[in-house]
C-alpha atoms as a PDB file:
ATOM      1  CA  UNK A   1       0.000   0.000   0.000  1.00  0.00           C
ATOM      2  CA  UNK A   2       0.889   3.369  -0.968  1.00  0.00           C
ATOM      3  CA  UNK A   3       2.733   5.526   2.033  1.00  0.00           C
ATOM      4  CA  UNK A   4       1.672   8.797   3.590  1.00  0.00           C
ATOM      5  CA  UNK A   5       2.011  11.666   1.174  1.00  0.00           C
ATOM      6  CA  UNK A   6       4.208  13.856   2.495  1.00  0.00           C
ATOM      7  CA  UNK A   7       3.996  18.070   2.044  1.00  0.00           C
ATOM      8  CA  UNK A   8       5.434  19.278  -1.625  1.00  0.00           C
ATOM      9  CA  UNK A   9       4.669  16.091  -3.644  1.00  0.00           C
ATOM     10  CA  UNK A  10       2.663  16.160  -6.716  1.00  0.00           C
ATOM     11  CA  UNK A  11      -0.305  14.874  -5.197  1.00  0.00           C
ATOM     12  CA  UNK A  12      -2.172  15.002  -8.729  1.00  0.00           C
ATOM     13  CA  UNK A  13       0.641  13.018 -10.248  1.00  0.00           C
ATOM     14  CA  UNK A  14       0.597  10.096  -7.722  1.00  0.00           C
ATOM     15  CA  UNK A  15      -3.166   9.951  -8.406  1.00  0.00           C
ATOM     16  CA  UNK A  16      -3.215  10.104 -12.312  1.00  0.00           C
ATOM     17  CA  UNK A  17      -0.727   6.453 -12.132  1.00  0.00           C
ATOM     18  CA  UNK A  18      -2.803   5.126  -9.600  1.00  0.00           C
ATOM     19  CA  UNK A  19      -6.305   5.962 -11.425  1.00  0.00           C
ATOM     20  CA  UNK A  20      -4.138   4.612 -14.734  1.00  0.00           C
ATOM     21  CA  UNK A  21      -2.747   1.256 -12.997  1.00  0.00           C
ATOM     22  CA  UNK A  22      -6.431   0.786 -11.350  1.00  0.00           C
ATOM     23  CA  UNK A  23      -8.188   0.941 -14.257  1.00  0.00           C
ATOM     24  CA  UNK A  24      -6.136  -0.512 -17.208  1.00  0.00           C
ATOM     25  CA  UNK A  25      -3.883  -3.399 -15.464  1.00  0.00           C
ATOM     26  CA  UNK A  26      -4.570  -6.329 -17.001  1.00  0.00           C
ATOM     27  CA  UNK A  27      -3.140  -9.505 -16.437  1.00  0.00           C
ATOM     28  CA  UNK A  28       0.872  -9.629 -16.297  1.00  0.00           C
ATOM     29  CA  UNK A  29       0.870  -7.738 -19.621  1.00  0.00           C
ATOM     30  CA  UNK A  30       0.295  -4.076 -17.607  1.00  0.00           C
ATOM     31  CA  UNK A  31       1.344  -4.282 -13.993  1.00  0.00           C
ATOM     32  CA  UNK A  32       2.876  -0.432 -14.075  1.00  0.00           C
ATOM     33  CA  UNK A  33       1.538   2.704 -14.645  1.00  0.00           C
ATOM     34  CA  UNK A  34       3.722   6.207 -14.776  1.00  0.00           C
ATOM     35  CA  UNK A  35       2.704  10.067 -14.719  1.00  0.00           C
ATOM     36  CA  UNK A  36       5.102  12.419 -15.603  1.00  0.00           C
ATOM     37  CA  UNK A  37       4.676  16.026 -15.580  1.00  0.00           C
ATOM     38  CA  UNK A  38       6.297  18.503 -18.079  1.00  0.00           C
ATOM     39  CA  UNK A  39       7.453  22.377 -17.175  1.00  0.00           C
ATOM     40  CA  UNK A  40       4.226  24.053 -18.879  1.00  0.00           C
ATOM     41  CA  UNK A  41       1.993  21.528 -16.038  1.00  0.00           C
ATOM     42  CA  UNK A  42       0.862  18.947 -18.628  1.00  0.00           C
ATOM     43  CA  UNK A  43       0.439  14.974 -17.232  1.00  0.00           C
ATOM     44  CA  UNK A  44       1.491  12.419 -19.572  1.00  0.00           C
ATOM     45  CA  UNK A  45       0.817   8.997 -18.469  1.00  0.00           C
ATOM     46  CA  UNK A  46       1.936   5.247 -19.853  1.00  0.00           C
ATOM     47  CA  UNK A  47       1.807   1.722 -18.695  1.00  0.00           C
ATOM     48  CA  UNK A  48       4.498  -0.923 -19.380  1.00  0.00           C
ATOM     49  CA  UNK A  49       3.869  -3.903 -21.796  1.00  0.00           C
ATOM     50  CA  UNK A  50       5.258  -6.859 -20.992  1.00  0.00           C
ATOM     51  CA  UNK A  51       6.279  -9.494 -23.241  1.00  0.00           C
ATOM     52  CA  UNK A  52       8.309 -12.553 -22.631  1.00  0.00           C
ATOM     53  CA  UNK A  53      10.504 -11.087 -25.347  1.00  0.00           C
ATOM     54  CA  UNK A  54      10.845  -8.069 -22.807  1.00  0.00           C
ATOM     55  CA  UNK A  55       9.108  -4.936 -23.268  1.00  0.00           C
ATOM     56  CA  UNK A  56       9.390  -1.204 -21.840  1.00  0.00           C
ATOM     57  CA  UNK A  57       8.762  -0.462 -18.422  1.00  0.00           C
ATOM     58  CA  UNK A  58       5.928   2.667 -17.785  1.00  0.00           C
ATOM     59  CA  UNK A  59       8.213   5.020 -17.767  1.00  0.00           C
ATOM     60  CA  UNK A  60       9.761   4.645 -20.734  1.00  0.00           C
ATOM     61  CA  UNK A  61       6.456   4.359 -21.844  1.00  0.00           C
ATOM     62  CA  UNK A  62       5.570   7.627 -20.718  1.00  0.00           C
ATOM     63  CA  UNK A  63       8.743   8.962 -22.439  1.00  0.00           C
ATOM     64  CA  UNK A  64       7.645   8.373 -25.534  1.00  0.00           C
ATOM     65  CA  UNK A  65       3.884   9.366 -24.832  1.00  0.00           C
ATOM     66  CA  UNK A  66       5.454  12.617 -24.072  1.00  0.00           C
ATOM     67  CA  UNK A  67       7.245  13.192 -27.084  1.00  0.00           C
ATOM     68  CA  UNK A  68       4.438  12.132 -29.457  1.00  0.00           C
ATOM     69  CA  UNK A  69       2.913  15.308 -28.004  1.00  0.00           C
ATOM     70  CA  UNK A  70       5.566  17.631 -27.877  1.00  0.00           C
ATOM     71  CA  UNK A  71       6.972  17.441 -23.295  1.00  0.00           C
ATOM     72  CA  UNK A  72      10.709  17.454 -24.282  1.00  0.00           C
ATOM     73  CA  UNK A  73      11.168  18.941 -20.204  1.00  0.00           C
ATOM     74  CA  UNK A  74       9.396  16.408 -17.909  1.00  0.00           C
ATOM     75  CA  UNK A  75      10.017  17.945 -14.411  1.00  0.00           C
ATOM     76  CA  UNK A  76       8.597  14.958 -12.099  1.00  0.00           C
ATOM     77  CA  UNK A  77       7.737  11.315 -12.681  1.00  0.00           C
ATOM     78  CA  UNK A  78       6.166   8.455 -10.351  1.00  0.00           C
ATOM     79  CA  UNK A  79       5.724   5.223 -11.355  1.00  0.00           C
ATOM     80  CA  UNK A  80       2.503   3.055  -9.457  1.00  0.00           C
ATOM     81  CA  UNK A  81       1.928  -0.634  -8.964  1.00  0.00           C
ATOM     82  CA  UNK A  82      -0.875  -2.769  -9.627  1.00  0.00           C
ATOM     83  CA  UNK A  83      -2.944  -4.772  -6.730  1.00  0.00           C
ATOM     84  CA  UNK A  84      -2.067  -1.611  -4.025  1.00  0.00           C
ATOM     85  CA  UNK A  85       1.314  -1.800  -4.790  1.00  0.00           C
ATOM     86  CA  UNK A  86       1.586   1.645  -4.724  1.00  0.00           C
ATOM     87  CA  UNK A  87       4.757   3.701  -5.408  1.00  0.00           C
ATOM     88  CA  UNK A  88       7.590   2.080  -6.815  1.00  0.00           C
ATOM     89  CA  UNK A  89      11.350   2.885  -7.561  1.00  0.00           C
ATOM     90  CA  UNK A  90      11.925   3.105 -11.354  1.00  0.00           C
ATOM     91  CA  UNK A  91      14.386  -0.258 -12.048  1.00  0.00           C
ATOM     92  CA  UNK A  92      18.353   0.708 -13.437  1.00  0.00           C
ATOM     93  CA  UNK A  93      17.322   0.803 -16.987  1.00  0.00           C
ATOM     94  CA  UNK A  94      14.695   3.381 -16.385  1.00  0.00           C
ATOM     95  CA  UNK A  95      17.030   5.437 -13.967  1.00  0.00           C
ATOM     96  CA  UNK A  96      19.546   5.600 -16.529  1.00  0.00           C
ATOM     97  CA  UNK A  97      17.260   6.605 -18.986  1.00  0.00           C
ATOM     98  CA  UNK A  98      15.447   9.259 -17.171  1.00  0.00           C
ATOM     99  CA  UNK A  99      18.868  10.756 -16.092  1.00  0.00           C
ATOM    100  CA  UNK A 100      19.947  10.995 -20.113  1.00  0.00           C
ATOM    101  CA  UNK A 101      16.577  12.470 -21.010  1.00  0.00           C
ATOM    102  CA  UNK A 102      16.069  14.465 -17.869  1.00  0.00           C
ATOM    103  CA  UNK A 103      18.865  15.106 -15.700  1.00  0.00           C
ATOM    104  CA  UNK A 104      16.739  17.503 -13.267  1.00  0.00           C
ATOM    105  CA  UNK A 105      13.777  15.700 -13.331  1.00  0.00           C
ATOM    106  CA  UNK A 106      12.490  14.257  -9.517  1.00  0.00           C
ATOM    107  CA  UNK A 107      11.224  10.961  -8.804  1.00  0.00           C
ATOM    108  CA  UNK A 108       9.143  10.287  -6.326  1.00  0.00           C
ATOM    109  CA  UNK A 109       9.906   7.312  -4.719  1.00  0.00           C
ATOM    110  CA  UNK A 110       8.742   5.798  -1.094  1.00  0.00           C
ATOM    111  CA  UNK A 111      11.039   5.743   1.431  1.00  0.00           C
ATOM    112  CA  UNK A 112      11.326   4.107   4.852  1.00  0.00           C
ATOM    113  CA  UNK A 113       9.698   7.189   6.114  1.00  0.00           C
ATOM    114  CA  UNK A 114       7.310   7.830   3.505  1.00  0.00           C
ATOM    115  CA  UNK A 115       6.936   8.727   0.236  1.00  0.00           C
ATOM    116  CA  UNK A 116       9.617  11.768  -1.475  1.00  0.00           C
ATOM    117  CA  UNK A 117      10.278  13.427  -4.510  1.00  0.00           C
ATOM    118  CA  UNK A 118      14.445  13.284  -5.306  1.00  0.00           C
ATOM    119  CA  UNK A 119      17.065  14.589  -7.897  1.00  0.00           C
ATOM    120  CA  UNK A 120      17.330  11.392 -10.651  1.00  0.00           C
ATOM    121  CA  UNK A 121      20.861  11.608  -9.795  1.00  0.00           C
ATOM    122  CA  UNK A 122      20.241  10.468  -5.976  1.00  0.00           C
ATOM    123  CA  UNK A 123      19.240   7.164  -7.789  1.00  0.00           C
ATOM    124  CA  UNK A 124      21.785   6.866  -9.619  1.00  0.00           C
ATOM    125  CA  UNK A 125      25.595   7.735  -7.470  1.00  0.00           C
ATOM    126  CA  UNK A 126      28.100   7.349  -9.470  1.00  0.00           C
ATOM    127  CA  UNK A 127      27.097   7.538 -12.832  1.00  0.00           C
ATOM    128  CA  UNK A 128      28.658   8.540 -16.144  1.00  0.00           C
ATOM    129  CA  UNK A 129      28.270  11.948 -16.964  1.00  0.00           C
ATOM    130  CA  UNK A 130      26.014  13.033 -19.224  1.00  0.00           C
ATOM    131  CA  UNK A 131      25.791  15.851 -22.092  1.00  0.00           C
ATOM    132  CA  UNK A 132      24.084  17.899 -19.434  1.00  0.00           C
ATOM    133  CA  UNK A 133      26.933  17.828 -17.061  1.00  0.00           C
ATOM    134  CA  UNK A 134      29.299  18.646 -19.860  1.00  0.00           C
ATOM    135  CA  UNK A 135      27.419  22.078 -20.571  1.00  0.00           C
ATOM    136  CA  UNK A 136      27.830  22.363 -16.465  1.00  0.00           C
ATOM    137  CA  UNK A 137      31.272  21.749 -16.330  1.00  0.00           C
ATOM    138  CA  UNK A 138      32.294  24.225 -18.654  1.00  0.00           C
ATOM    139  CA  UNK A 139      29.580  26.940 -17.363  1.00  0.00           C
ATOM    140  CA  UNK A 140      31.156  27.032 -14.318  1.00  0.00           C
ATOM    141  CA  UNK A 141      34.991  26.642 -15.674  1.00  0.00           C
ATOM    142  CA  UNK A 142      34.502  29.482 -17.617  1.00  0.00           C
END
């Protein structure tokens, strides 16, 4: 079951994947659903496919829902679990993924004390740098 929701989360978010996941799981084929919002307030919302070949997980999903309507600068995603699963951690692929696309987008994610919204990079410690850290790095040596 979902956590608490704590102050400054996107309450609307966490209930568009939930309303998604609740209404369109079906089977093993959708167990995810994802809502991610862009910088002009638009939701965007995707569930995975899965197919025994593999298939994308809801956020990528979502990634590509976005761009078929024009959110290139997704600010906060959430992925939700079927059967009251609630709010799950985006696996390695999708973290890696989400960092390329989206460096400074936030994820919320529930923690041992409840449910937060954090940096991509917090998921990811240690990762390769990416074309948005290269414009950073030479902002600031400049």
């Amino acid at each position: 079951m979902t956590a608490d929701l704590g102050p400054g989360l996107d309450h609307e978010l966490i209930d568009a994947a939930t309303r998604l996941v609740e209404a369109h799981a079906r089977n093993d084929d959708h167990t995810m659903a994802c809502a991610a919002r862009d910088r002009d307030g638009r939701i965007i919302t995707g569930l995975n496919v899965y197919h025994f070949t593999g298939g994308p997980c809801a956020e990528l999903v979502t990634i590509g829902a976005a761009a078929a309507v024009g959110a290139y600068d997704l600010v906060t995603v959430v992925a939700v679990g079927n059967e009251g699963r609630g709010v799950r951690s985006p696996c390695g692929r999708c973290r890696q993924v989400l960092l390329d696309y989206f460096p400074h987008i936030e994820v919320v994610v529930d923690t041992e004390n409840g449910l937060r919204a954090v940096p991509v990079r917090e998921l990811l410690p240690y990762a390769y740098e990416t074309p948005a850290d290269d414009d950073a790095t030479s902002e600031s040596a400049g």
